[in-house]
C-alpha atoms as a PDB file:
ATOM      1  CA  UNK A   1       6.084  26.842 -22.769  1.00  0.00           C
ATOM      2  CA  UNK A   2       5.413  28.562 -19.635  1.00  0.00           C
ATOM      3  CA  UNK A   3       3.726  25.251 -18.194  1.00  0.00           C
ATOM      4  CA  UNK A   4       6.475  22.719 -19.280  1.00  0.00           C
ATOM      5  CA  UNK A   5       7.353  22.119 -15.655  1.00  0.00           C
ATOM      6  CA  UNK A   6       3.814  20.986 -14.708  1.00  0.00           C
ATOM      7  CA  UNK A   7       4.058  18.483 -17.249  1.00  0.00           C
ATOM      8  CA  UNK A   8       3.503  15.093 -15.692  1.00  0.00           C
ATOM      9  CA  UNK A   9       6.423  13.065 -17.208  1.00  0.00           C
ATOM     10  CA  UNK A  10       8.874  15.872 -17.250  1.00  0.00           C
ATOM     11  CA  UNK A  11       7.671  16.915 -13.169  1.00  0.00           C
ATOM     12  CA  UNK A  12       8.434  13.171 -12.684  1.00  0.00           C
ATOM     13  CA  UNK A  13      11.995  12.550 -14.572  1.00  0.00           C
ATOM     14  CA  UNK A  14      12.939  16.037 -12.824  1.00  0.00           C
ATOM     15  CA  UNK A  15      12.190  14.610  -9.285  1.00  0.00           C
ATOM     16  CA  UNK A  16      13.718  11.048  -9.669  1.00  0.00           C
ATOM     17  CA  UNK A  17      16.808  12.560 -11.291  1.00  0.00           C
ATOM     18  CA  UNK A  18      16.768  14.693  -7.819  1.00  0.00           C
ATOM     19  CA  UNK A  19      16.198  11.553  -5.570  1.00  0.00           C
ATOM     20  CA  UNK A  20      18.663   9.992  -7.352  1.00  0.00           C
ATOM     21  CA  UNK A  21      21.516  12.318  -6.430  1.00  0.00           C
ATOM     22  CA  UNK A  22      20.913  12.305  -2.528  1.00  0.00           C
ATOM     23  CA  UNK A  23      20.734   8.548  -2.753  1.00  0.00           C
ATOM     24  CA  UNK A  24      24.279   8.729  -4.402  1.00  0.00           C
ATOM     25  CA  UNK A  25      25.150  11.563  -2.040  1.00  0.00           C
ATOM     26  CA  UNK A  26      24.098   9.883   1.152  1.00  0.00           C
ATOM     27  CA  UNK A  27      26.128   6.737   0.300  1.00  0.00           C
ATOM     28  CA  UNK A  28      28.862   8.805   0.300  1.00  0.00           C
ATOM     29  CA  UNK A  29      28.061  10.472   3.601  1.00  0.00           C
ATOM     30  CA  UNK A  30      27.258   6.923   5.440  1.00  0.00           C
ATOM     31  CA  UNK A  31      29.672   4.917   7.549  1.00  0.00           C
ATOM     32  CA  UNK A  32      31.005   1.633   6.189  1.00  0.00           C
ATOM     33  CA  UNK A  33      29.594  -1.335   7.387  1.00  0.00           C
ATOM     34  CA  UNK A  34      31.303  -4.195   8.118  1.00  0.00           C
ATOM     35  CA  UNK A  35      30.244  -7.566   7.122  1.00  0.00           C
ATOM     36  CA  UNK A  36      29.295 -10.030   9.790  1.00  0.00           C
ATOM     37  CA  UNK A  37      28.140 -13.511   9.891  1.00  0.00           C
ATOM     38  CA  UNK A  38      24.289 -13.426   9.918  1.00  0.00           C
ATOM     39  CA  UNK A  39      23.631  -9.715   8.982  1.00  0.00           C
ATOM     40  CA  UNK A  40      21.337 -11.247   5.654  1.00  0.00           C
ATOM     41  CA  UNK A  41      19.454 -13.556   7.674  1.00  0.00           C
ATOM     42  CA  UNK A  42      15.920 -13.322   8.482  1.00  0.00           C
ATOM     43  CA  UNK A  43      15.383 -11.156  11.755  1.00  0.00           C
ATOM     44  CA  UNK A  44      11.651 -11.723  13.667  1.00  0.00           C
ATOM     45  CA  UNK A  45      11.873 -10.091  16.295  1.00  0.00           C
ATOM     46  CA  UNK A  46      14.886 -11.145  18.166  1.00  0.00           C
ATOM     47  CA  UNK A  47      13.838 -14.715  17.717  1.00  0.00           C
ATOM     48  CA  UNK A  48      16.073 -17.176  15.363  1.00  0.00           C
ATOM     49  CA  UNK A  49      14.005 -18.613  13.114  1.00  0.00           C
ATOM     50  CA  UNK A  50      14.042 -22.172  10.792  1.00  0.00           C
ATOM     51  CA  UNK A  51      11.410 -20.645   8.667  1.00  0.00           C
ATOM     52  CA  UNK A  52      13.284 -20.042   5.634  1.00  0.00           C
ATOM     53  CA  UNK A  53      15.107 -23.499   5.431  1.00  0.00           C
ATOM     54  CA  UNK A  54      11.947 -25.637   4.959  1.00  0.00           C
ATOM     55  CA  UNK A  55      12.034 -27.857   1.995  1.00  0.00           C
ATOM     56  CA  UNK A  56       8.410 -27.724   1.555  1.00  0.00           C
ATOM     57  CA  UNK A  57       8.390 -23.829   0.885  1.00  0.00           C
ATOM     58  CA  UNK A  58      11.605 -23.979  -2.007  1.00  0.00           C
ATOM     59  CA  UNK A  59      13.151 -21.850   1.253  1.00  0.00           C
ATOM     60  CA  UNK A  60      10.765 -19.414   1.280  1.00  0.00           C
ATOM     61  CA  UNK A  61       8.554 -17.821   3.813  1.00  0.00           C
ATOM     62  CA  UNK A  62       4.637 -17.793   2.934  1.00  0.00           C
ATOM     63  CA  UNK A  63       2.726 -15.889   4.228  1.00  0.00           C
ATOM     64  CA  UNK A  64      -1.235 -15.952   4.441  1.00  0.00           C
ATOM     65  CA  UNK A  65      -3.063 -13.171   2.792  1.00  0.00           C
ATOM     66  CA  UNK A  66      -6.444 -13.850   2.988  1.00  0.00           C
ATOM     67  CA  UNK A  67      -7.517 -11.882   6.020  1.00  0.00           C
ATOM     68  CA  UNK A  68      -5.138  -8.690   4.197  1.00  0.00           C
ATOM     69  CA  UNK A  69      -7.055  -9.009   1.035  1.00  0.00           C
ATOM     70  CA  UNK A  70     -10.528  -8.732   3.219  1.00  0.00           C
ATOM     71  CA  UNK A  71      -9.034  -6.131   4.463  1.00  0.00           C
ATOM     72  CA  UNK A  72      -7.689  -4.394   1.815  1.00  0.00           C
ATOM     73  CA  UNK A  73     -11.060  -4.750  -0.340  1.00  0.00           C
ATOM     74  CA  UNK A  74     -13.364  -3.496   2.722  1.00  0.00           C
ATOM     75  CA  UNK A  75     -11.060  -0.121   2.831  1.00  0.00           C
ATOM     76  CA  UNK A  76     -11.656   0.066  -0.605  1.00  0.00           C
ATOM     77  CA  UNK A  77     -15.012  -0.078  -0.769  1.00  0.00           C
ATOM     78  CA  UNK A  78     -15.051   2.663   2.271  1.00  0.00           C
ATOM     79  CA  UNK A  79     -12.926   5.005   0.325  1.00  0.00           C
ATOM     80  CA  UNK A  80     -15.618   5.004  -2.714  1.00  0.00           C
ATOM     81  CA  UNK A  81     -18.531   5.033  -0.071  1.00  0.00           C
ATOM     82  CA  UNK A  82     -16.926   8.621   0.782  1.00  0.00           C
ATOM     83  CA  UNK A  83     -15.970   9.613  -2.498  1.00  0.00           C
ATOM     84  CA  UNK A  84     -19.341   8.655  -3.430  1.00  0.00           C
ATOM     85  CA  UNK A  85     -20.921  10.664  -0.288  1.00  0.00           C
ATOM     86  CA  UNK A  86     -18.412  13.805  -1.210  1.00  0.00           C
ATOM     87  CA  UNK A  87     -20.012  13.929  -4.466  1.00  0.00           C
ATOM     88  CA  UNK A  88     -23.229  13.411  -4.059  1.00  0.00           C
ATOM     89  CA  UNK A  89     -25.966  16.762  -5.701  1.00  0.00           C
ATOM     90  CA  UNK A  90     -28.265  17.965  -3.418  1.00  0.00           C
ATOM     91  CA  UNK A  91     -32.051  17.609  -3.676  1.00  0.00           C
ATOM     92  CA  UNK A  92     -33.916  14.901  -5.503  1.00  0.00           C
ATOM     93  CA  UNK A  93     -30.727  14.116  -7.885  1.00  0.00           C
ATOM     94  CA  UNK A  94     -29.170  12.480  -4.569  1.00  0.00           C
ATOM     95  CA  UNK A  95     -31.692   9.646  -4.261  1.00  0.00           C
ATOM     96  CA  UNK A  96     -30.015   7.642  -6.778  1.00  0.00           C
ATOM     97  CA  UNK A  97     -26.493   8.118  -5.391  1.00  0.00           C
ATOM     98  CA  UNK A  98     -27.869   7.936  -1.505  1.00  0.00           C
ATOM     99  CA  UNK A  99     -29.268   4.222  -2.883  1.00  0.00           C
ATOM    100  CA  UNK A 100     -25.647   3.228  -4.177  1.00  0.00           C
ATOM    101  CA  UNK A 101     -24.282   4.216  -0.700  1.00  0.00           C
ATOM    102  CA  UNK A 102     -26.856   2.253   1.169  1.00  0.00           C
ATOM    103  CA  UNK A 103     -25.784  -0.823  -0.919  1.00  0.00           C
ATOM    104  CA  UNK A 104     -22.145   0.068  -0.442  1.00  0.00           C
ATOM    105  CA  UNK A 105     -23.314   0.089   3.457  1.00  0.00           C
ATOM    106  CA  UNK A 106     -24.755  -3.237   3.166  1.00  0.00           C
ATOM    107  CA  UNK A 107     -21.815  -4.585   1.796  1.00  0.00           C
ATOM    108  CA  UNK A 108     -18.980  -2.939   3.961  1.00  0.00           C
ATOM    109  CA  UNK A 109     -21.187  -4.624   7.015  1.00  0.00           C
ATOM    110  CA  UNK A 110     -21.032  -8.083   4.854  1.00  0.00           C
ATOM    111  CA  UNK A 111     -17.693  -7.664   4.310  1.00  0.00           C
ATOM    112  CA  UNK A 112     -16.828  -6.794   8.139  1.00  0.00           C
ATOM    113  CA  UNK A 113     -18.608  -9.867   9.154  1.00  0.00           C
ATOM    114  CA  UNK A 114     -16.860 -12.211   6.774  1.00  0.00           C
ATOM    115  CA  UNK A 115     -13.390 -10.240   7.840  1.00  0.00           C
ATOM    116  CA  UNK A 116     -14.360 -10.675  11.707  1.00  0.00           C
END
């Protein structure tokens, strides 16, 4: 019963009910805005944009996400290169893991090239 604080599900409900209460608190604290014409509308960078009225899109803005995912998926595979690495034994045990990170190698430089 000691423990029942480092209980994952309890530790979690604990902290949201926390965050929960600033967020109500803040409000509070915060001035009130005051609604103006154009404070919802899409904002790029100072520029007004027709983006969000094309018929083609339903009104909606869509982005591409192919170079992200490349992206995304490379970091990925560098982040288990290293855990990989962090783990590896030392001595002759570490030839089979040092393959797997040559392959991951070959692969991040693959990926890199299609990315690029």
């Amino acid at each position: 019963m000691r423990y029942a604080l480092l209980s994952p599900p309890l530790a979690f409900a604990i902290i949201f009910l926390v965050i929960l209460g600033l967020f109500h608190w803040s409000r509070r604290l915060a001035c009130p805005g005051e609604e103006a014409q154009g404070k919802r509308a899409g904002y790029f960078c100072g520029e007004e944009t027709d983006l969000f009225e094309q018929p083609a899109s339903g009104g909606k803005l869509r982005p591409d996400y192919r170079r992200f995912f490349g992206a995304a998926f490379l970091f990925t595979v560098i982040e288990v290169g290293v855990l990989l690495l962090a783990t590896v034994p030392s001595g002759l045990a570490a030839l089979p893991g040092l393959a797997l990170l040559l392959l991951g190698l070959a692969s991040v430089f693959g990926l890199i090239m299609e990315v690029l």
